[in-house]
N, C-alpha and C. Protein backbone atom coordinates (compact mmCIF):
# COMPACT_ATOMS: atom_id res chain seq x y z
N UNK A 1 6.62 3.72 12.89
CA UNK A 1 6.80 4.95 12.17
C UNK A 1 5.87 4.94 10.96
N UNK A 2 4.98 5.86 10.92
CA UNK A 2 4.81 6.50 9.37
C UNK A 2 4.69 7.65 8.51
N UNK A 3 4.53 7.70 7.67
CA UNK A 3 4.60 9.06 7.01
C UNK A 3 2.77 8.80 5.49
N UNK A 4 2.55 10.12 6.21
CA UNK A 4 1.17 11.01 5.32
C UNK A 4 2.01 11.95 4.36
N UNK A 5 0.84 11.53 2.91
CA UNK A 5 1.48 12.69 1.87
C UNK A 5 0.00 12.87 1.28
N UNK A 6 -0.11 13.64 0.63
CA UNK A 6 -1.17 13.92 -0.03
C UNK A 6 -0.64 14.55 -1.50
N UNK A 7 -1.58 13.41 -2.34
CA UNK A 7 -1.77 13.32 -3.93
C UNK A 7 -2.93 13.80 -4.39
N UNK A 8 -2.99 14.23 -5.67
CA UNK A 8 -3.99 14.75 -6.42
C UNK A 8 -5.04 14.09 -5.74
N UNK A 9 -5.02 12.94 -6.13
CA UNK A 9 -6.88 12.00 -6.17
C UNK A 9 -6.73 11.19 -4.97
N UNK A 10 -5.31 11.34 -3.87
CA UNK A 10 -5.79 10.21 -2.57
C UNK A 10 -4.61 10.80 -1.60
N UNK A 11 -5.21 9.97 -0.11
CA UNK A 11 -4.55 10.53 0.48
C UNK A 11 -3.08 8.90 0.81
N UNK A 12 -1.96 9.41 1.01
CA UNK A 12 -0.64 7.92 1.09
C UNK A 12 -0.04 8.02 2.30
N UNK A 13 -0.72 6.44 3.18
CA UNK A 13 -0.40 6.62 4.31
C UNK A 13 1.11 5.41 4.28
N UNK A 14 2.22 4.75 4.45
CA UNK A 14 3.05 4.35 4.37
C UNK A 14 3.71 4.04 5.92
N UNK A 15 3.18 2.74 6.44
CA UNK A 15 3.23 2.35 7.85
C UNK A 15 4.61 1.57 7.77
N UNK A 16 6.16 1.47 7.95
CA UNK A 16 7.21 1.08 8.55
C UNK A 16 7.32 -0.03 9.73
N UNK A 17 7.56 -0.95 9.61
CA UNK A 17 7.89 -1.40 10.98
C UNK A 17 8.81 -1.32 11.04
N UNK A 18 8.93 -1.08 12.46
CA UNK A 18 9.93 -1.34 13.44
C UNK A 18 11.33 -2.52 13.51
N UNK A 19 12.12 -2.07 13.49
CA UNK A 19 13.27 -3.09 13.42
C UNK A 19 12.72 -4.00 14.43
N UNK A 20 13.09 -5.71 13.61
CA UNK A 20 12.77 -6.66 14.50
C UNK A 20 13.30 -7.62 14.02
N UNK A 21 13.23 -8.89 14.96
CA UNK A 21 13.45 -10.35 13.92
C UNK A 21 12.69 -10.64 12.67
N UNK A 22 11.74 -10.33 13.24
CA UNK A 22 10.25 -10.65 12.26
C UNK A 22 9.93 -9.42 11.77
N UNK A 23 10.43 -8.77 10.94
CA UNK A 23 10.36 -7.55 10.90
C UNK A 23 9.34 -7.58 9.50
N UNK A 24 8.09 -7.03 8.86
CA UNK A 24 7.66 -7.38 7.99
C UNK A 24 7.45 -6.19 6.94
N UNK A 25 7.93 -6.10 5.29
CA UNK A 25 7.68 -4.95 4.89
C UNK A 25 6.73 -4.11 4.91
N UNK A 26 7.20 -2.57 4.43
CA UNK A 26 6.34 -1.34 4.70
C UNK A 26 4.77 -2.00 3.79
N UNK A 27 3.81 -1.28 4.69
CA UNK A 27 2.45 -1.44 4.48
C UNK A 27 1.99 -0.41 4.35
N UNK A 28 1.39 -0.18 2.56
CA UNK A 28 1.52 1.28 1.81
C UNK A 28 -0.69 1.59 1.51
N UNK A 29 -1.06 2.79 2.22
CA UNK A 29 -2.61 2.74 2.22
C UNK A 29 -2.74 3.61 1.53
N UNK A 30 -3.89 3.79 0.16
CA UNK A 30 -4.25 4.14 -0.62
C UNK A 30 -5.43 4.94 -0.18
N UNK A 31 -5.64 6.22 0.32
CA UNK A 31 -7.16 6.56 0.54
C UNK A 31 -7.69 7.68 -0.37
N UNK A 32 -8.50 6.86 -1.45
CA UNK A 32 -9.47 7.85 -2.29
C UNK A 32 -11.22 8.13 -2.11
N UNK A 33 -11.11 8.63 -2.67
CA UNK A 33 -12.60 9.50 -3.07
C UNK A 33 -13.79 8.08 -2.69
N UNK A 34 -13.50 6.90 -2.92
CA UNK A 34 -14.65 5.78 -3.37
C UNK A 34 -14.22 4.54 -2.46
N UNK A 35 -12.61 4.60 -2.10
CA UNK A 35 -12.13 3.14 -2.01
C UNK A 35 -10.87 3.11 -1.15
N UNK A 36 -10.59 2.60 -0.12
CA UNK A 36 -9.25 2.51 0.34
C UNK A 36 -8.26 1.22 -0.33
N UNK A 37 -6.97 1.18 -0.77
CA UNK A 37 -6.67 -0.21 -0.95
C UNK A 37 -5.16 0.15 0.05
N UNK A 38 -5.21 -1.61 0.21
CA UNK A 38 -3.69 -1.37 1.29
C UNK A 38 -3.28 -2.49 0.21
N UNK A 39 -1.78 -2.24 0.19
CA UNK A 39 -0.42 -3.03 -0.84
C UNK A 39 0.67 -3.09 0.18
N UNK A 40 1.42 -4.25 -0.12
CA UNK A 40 2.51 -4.63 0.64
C UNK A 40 3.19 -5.90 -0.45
N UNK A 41 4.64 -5.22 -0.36
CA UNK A 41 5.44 -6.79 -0.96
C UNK A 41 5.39 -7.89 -0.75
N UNK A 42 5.50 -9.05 -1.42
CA UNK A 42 5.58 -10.16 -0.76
C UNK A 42 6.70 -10.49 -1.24
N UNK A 43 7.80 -10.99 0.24
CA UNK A 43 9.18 -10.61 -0.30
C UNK A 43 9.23 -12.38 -1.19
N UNK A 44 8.56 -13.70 -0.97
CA UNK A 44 8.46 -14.29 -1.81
C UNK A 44 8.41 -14.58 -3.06
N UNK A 45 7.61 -13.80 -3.32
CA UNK A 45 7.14 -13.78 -5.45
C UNK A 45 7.92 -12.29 -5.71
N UNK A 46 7.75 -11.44 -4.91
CA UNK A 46 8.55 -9.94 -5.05
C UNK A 46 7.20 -9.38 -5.92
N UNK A 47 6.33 -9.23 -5.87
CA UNK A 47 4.81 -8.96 -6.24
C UNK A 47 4.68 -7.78 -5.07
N UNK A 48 4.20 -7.14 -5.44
CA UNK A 48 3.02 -6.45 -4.82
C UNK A 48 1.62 -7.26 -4.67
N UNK A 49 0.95 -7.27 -3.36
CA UNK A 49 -0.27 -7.76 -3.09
C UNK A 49 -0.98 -6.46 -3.14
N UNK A 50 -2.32 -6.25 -3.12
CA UNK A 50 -3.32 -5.02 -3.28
C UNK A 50 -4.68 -5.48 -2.67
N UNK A 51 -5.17 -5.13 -1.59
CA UNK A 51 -6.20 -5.51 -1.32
C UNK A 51 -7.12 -4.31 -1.59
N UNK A 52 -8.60 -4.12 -1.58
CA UNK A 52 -9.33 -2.60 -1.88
C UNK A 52 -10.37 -3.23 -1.09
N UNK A 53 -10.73 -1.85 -0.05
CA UNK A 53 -11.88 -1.81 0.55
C UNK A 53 -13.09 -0.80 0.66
N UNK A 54 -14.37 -1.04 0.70
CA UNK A 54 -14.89 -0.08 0.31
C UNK A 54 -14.65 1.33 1.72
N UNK A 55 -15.73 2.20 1.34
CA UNK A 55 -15.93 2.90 2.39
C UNK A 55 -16.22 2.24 4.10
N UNK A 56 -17.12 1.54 3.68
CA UNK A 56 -17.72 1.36 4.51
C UNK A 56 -16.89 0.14 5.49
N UNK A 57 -16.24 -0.53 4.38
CA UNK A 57 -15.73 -1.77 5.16
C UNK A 57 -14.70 -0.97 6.33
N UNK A 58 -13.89 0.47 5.48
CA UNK A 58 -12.94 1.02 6.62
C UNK A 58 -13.79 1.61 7.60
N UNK A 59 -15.11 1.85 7.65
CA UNK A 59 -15.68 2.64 8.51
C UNK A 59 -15.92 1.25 9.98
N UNK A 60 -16.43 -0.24 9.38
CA UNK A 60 -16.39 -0.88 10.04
C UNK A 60 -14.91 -1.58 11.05
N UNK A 61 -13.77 -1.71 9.82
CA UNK A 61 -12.59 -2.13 10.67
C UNK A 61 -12.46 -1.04 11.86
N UNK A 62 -12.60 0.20 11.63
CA UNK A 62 -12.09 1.09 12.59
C UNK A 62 -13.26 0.82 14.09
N UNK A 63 -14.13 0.50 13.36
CA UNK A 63 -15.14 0.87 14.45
C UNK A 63 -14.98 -1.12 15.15
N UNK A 64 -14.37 -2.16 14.52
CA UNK A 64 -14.06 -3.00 15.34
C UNK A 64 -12.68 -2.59 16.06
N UNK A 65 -11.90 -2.69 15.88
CA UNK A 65 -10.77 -2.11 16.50
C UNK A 65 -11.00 -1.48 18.02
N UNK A 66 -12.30 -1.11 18.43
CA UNK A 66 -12.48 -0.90 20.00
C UNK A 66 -13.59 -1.60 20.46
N UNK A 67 -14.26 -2.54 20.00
CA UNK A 67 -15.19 -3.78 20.30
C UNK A 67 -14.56 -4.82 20.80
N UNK A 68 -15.37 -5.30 21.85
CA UNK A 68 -14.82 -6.74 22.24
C UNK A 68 -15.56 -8.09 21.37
N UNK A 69 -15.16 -8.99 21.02
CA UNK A 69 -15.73 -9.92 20.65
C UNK A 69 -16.95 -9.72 20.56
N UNK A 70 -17.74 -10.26 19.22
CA UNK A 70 -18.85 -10.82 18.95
C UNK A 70 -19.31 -10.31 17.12
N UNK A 71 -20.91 -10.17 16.99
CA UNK A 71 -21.21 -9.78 15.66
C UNK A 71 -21.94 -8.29 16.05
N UNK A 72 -21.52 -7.39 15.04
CA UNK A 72 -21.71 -6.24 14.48
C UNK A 72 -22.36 -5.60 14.02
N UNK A 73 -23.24 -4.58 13.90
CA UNK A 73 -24.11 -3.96 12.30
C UNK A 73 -23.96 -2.37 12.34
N UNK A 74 -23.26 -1.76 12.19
CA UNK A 74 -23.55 -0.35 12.84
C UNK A 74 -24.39 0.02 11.68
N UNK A 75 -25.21 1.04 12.34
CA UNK A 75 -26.16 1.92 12.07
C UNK A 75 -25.74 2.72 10.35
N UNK A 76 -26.52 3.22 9.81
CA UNK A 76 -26.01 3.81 8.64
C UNK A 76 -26.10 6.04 9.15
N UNK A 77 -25.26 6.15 8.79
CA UNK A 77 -25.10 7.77 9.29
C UNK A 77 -25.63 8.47 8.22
């Protein structure tokens, strides 16, 4: 399950899992103007973690996500 909202300066994507054993907290995505960052609790320290990626790095995860194994360069658009 997730849920899209849209804020002034980004768009909040908020990914849920699924009831499970291993069930791991919600994974909250930040998408602005310059930068995506993804945050998630760590139910350990009870912290928020924050990672930030550029444009481009999300342009690449997405575009691995249907590649099979190996190394990469896509083209610049």
């Amino acid at each position: 399950m997730f849920t899209i909202e849209h804020d002034f300066d980004a768009t909040i994507i908020t990914i849920v899992d699924e009831p499970a054993i291993h069930r791991q907290e919600d994974v909250t995505i930040n998408a602005f103007e310059d930068c995506v960052t993804v945050e998630q609790l760590d139910p350990r320290t009870d912290r928020v973690q924050k990672i930030s990626l550029s444009l481009a790095q999300v342009r690449d995860l997405a575009a691995a996500l249907d590649l099979p194994e190996g190394a990469y360069q896509l083209k610049p658009v």
